[in-house]
PDB file of N, CA and C in Angstrom:
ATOM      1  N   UNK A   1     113.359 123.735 102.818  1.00  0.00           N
ATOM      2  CA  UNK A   1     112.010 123.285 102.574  1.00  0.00           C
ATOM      3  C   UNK A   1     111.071 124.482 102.768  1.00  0.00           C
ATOM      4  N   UNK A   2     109.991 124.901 101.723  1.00  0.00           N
ATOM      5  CA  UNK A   2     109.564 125.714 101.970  1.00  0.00           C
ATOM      6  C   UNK A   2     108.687 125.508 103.088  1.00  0.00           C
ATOM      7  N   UNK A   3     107.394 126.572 103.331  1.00  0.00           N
ATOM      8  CA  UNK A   3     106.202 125.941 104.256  1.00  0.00           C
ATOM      9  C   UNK A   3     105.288 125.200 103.224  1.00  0.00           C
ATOM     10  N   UNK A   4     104.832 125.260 102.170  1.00  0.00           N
ATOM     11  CA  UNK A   4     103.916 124.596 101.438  1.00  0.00           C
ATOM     12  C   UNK A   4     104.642 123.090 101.741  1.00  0.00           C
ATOM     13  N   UNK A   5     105.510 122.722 101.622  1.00  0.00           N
ATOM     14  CA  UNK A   5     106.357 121.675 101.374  1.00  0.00           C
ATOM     15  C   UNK A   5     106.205 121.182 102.765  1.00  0.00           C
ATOM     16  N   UNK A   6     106.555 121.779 104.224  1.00  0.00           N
ATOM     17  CA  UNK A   6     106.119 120.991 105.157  1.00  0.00           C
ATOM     18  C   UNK A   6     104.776 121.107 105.669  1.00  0.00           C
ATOM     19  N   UNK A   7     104.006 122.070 104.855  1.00  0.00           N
ATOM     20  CA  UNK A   7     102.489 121.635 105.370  1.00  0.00           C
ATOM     21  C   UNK A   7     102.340 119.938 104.476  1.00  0.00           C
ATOM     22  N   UNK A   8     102.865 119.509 103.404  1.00  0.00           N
ATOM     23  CA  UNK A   8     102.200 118.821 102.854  1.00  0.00           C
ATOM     24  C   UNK A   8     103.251 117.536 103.574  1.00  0.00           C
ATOM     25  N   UNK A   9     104.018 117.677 103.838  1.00  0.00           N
ATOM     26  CA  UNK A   9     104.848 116.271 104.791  1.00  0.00           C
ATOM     27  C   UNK A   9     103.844 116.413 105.557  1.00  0.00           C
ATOM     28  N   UNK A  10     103.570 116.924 106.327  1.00  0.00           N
ATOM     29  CA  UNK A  10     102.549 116.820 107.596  1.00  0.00           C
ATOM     30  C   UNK A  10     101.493 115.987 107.249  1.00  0.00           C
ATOM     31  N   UNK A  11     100.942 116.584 106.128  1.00  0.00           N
ATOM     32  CA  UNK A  11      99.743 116.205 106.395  1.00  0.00           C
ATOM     33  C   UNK A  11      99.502 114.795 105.631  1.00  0.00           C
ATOM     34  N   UNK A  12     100.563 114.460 104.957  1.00  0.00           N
ATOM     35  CA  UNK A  12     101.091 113.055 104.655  1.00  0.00           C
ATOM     36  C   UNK A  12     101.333 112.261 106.009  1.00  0.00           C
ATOM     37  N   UNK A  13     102.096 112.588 106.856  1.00  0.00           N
ATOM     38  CA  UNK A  13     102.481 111.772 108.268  1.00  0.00           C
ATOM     39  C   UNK A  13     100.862 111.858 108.679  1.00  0.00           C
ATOM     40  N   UNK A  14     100.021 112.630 108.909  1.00  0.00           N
ATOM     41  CA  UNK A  14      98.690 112.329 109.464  1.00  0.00           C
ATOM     42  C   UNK A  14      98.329 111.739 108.728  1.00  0.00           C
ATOM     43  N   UNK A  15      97.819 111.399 107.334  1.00  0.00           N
ATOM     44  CA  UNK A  15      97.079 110.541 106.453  1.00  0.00           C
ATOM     45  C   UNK A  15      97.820 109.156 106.946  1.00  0.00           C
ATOM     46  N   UNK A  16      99.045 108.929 107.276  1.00  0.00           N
ATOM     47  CA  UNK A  16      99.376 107.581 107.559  1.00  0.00           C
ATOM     48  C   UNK A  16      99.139 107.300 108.717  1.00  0.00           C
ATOM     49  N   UNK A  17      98.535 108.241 109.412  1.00  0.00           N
ATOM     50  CA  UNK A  17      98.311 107.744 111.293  1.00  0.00           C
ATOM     51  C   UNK A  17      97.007 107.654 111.130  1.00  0.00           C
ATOM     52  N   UNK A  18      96.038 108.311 110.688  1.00  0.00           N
ATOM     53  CA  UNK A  18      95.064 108.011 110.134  1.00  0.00           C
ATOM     54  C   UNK A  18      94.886 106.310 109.379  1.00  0.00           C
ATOM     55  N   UNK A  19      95.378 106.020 108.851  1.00  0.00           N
ATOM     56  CA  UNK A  19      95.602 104.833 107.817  1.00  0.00           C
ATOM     57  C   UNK A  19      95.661 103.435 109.068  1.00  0.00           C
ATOM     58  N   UNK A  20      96.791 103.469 109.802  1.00  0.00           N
ATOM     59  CA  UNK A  20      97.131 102.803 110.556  1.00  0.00           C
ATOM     60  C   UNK A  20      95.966 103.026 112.345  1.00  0.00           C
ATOM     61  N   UNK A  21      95.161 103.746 112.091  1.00  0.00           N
ATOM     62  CA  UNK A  21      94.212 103.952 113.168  1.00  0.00           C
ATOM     63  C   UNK A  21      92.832 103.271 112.711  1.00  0.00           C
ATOM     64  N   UNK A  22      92.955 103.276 111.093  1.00  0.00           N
ATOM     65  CA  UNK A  22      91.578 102.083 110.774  1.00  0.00           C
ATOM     66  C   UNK A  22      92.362 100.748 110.248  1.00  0.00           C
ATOM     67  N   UNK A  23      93.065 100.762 109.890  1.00  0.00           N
ATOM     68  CA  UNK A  23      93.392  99.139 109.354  1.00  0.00           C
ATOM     69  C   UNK A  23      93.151  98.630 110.052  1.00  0.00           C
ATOM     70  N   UNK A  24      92.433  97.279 109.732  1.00  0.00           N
ATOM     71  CA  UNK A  24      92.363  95.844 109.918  1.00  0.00           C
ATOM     72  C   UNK A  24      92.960  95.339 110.501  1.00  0.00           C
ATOM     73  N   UNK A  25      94.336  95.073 109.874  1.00  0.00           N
ATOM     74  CA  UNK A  25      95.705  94.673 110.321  1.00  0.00           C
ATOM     75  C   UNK A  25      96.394  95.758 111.008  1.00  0.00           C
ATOM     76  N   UNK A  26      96.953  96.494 111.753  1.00  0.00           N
ATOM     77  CA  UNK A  26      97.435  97.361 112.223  1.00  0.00           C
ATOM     78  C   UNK A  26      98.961  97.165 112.139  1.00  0.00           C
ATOM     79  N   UNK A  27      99.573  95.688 112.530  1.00  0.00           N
ATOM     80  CA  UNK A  27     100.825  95.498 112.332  1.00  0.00           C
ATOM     81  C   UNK A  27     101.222  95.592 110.777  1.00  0.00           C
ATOM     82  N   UNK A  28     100.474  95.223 109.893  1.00  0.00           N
ATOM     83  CA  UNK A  28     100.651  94.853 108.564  1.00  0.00           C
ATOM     84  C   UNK A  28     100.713  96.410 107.635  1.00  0.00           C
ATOM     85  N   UNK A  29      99.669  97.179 108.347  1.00  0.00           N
ATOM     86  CA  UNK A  29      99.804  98.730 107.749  1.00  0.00           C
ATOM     87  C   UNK A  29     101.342  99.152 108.232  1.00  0.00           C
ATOM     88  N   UNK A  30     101.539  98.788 109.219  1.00  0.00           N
ATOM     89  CA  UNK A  30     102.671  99.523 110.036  1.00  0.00           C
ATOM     90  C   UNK A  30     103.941  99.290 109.089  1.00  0.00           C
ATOM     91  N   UNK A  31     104.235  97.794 109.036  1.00  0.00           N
ATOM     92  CA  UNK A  31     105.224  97.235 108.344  1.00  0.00           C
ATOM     93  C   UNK A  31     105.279  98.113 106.653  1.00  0.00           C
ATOM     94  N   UNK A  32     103.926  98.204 105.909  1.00  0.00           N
ATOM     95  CA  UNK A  32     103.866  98.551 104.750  1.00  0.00           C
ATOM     96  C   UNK A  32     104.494  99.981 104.713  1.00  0.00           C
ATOM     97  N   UNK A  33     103.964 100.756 105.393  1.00  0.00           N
ATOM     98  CA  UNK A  33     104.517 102.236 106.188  1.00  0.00           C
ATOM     99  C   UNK A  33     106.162 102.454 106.100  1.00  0.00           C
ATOM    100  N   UNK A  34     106.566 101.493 106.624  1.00  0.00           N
ATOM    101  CA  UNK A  34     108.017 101.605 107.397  1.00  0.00           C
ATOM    102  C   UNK A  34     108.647 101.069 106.021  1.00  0.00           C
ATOM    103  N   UNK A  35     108.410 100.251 104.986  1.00  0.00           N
ATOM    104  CA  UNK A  35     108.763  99.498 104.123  1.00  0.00           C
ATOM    105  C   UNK A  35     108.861 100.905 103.135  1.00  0.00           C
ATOM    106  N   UNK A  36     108.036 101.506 103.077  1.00  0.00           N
ATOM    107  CA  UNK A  36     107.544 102.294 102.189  1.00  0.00           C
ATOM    108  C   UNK A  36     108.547 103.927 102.218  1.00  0.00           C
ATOM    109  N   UNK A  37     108.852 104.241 103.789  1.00  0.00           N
ATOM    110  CA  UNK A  37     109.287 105.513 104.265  1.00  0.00           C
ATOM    111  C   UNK A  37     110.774 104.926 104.177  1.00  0.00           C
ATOM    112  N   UNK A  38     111.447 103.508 104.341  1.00  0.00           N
ATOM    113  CA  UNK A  38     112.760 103.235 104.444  1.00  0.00           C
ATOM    114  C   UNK A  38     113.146 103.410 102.867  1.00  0.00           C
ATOM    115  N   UNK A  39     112.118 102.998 101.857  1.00  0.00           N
ATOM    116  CA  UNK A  39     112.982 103.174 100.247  1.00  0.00           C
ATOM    117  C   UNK A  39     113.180 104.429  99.854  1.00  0.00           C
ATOM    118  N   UNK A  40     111.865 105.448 100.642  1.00  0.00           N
ATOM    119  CA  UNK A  40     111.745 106.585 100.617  1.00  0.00           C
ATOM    120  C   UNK A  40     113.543 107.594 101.358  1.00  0.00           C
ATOM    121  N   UNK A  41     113.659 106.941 102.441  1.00  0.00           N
ATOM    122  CA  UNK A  41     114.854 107.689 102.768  1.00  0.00           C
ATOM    123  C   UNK A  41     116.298 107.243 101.735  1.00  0.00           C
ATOM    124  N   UNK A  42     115.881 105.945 101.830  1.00  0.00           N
ATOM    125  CA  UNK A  42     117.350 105.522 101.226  1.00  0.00           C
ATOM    126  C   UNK A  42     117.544 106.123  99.369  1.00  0.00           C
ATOM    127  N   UNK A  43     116.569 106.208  99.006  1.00  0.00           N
ATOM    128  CA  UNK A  43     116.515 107.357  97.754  1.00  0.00           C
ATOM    129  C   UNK A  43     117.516 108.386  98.212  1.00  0.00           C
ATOM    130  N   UNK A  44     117.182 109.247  99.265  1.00  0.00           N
ATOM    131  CA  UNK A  44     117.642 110.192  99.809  1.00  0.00           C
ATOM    132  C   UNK A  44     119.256 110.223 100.123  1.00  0.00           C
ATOM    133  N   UNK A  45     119.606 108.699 100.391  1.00  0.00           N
ATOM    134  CA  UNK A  45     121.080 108.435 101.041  1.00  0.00           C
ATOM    135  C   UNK A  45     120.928 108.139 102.194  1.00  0.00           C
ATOM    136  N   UNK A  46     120.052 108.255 102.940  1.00  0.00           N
ATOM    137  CA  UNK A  46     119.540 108.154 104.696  1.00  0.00           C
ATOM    138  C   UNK A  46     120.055 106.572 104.853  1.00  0.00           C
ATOM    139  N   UNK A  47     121.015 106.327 105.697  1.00  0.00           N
ATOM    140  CA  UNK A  47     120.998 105.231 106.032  1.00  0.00           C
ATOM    141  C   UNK A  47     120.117 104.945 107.460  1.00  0.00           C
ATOM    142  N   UNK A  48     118.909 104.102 107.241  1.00  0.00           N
ATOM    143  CA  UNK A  48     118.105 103.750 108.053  1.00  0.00           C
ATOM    144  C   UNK A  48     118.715 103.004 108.881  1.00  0.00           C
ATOM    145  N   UNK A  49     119.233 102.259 108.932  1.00  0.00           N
ATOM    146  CA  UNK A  49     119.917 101.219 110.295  1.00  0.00           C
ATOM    147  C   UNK A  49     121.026 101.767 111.518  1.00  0.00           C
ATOM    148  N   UNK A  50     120.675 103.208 110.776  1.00  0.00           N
ATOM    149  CA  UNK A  50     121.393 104.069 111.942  1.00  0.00           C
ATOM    150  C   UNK A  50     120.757 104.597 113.136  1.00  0.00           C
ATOM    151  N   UNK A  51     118.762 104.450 112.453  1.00  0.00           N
ATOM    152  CA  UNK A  51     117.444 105.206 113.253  1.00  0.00           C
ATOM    153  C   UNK A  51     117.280 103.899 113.777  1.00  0.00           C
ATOM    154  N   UNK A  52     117.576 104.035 114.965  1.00  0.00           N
ATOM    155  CA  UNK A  52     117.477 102.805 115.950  1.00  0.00           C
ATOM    156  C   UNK A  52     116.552 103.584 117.407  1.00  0.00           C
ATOM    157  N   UNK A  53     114.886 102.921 117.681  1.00  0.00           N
ATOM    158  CA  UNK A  53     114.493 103.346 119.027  1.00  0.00           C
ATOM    159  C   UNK A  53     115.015 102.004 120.011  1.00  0.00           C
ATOM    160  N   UNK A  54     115.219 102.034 120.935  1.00  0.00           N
ATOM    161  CA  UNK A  54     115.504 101.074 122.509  1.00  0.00           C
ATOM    162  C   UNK A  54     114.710 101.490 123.179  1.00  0.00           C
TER     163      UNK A  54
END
């Protein structure tokens, strides 16, 4: 990945903390987020049900 490439992940992950710091709904941004970054990995091959927090 170059640096242009992770300046702009970055500043994508802040636009969504941003996003989820004014919504309305806060759970509902969250869910849309996670909905959104899981089709995003699994494009990738990422199996998400492996990213488990406890």
């Amino acid at each position: 990945m170059t640096e242009k490439e992770q300046a702009t992940s970055m500043i994508a992950k802040y636009m969504d903390l941003l996003r989820i710091e004014k919504a309305e709904d806060r759970d509902r941004e969250i869910k849309n987020q996670l909905r959104e970054t899981k089709a995003m990995l699994e494009a990738l091959g990422v199996v998400v049900e492996d990213l488990v927090i406890e």
